[in-house]
N, C-alpha and C. Protein backbone atom coordinates (compact mmCIF):
# COMPACT_ATOMS: atom_id res chain seq x y z
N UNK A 1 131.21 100.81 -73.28
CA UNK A 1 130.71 99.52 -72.86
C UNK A 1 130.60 98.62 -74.09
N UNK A 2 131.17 97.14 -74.14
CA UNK A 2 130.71 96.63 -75.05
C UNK A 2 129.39 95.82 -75.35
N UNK A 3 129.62 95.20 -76.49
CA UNK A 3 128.34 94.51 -76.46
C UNK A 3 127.78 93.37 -75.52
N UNK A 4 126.67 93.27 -75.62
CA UNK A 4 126.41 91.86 -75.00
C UNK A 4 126.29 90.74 -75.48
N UNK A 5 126.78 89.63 -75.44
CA UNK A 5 126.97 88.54 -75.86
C UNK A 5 125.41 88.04 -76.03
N UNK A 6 125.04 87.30 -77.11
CA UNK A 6 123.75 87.02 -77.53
C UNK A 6 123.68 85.50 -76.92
N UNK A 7 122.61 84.91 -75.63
CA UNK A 7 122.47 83.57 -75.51
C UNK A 7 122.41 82.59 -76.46
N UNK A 8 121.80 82.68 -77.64
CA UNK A 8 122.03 81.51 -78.77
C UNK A 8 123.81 81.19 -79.22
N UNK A 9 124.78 81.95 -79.03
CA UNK A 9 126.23 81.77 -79.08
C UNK A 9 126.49 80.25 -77.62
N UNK A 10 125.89 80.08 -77.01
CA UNK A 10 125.95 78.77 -75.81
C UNK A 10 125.27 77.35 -76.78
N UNK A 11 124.73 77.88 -77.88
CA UNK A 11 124.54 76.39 -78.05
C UNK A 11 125.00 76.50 -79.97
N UNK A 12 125.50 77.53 -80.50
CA UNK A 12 126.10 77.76 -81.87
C UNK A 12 127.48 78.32 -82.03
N UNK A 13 128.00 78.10 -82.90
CA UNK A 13 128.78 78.21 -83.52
C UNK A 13 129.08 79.06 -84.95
N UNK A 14 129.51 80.26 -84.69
CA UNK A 14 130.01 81.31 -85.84
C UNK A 14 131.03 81.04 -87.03
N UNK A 15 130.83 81.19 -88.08
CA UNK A 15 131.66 81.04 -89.03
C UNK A 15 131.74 81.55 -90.12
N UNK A 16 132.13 83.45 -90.44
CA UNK A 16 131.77 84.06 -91.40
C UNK A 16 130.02 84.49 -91.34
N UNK A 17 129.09 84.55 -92.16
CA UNK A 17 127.94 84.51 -92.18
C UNK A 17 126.62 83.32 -91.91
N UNK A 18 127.50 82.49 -91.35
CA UNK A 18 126.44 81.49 -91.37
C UNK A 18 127.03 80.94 -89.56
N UNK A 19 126.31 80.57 -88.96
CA UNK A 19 126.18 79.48 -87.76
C UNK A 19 125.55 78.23 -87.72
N UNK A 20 126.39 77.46 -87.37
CA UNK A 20 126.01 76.33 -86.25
C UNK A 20 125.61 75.83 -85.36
N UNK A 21 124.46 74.84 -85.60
CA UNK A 21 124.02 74.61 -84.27
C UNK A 21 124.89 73.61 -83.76
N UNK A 22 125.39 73.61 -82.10
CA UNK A 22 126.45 72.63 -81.66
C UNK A 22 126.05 71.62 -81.45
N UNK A 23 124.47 71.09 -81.03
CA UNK A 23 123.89 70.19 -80.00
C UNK A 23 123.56 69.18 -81.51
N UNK A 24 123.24 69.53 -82.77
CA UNK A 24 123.17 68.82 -83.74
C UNK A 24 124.55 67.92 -84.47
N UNK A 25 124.05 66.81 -85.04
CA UNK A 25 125.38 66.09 -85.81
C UNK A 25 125.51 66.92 -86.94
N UNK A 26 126.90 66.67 -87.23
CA UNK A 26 127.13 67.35 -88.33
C UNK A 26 126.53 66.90 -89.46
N UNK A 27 126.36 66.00 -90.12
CA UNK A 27 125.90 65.05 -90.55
C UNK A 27 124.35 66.21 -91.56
N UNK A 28 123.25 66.42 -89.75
CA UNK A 28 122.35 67.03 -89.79
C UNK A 28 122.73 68.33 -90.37
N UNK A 29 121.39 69.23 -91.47
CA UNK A 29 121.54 70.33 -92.12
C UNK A 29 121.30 71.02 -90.71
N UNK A 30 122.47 72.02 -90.17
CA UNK A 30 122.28 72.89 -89.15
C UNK A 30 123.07 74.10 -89.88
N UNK A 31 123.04 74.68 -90.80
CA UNK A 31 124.01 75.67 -91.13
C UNK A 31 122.46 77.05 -91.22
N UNK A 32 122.82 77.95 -91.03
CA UNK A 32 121.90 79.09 -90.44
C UNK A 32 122.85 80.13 -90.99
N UNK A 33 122.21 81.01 -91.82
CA UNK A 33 122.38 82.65 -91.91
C UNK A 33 122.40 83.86 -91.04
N UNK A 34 123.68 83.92 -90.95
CA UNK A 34 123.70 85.22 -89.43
C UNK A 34 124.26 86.23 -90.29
N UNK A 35 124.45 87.06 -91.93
CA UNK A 35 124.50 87.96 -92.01
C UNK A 35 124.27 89.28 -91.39
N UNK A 36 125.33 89.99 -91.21
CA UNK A 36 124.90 91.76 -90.94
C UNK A 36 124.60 90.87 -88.96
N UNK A 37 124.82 89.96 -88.14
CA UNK A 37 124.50 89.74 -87.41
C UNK A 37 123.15 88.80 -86.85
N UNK A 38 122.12 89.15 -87.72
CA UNK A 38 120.86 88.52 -87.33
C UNK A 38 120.93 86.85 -87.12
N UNK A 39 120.14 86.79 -86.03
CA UNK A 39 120.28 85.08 -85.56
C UNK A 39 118.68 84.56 -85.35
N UNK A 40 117.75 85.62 -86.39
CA UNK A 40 116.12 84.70 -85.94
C UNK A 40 116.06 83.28 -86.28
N UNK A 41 116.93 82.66 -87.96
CA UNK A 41 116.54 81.62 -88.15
C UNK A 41 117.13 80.67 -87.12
N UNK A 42 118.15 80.78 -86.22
CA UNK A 42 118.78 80.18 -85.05
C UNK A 42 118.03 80.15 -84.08
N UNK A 43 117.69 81.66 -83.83
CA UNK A 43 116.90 81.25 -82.91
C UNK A 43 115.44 80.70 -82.55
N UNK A 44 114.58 80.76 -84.17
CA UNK A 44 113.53 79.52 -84.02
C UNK A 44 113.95 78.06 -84.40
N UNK A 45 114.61 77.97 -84.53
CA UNK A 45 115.42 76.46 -84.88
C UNK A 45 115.63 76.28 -83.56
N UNK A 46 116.22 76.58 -82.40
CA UNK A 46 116.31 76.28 -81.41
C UNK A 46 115.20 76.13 -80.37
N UNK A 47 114.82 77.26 -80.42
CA UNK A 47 113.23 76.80 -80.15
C UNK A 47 112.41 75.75 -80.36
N UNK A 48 112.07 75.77 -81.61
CA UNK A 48 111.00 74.18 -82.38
C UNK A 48 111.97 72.91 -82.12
N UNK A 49 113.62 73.13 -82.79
CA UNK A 49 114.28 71.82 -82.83
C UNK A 49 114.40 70.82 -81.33
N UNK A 50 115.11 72.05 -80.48
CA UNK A 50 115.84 71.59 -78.78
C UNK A 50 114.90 72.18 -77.87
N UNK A 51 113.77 72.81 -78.33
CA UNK A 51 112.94 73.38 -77.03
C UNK A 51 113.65 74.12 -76.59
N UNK A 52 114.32 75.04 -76.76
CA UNK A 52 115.32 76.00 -75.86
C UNK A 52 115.35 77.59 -76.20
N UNK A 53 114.92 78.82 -75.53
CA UNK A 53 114.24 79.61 -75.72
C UNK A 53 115.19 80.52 -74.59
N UNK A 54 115.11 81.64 -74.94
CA UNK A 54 115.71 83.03 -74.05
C UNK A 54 115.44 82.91 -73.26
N UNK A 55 116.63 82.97 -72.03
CA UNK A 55 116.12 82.43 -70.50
C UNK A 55 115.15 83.79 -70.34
N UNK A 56 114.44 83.37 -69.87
CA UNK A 56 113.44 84.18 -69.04
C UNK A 56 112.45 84.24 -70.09
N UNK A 57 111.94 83.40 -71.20
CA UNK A 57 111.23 83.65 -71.76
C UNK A 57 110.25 82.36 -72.22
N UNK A 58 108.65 82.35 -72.00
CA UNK A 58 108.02 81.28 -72.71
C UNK A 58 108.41 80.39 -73.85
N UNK A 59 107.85 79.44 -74.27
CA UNK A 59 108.14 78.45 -75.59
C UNK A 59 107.30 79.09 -75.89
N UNK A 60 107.37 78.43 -77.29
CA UNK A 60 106.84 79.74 -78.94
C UNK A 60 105.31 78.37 -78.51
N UNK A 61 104.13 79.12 -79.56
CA UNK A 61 102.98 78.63 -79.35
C UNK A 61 102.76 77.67 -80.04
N UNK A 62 104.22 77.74 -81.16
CA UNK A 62 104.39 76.46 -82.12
C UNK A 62 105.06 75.32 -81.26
N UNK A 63 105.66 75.63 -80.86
CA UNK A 63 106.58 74.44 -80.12
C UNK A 63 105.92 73.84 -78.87
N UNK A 64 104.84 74.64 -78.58
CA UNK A 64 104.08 73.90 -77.33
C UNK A 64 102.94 72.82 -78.08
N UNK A 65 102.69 73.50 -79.65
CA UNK A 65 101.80 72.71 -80.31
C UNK A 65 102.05 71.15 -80.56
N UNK A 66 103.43 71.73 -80.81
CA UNK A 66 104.07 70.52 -81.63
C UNK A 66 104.63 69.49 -80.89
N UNK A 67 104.61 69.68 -79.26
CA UNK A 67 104.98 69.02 -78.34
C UNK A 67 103.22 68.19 -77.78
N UNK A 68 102.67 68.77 -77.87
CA UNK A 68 101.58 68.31 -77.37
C UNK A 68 100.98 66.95 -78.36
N UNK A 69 101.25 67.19 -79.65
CA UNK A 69 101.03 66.21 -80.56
C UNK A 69 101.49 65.05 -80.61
């Protein structure tokens, strides 16, 4: 069986060790470290930046903070 495709790949972009966020201008610093695979700094960037979080899963307690403000 192979792997499963990781939901943060729907809104980034792979390139060697680092990703992209797509929904950002290029312009904007969106370049992210996915060495050896790992995608946390993507995936709290997506979180805090676009509000957008693992389907089936709450917003972080930061991003509800920071929305409320």
């Amino acid at each position: 069986m192979g792997k499963k495709r990781n939901w943060v790949w729907d809104y980034a972009k792979r390139k060697g060790d680092k990703a992209f966020c797509e929904l950002c201008d290029e312009e904007e610093n969106n370049e992210y470290s996915c060495v050896d695979g790992t995608m946390g700094s993507l995936i709290r960037y997506l979180n805090i930046k676009h509000n957008i979080n693992q389907p089936g899963k709450l917003t972080s307690r930061r991003s509800r903070y920071v929305n409320y403000l």
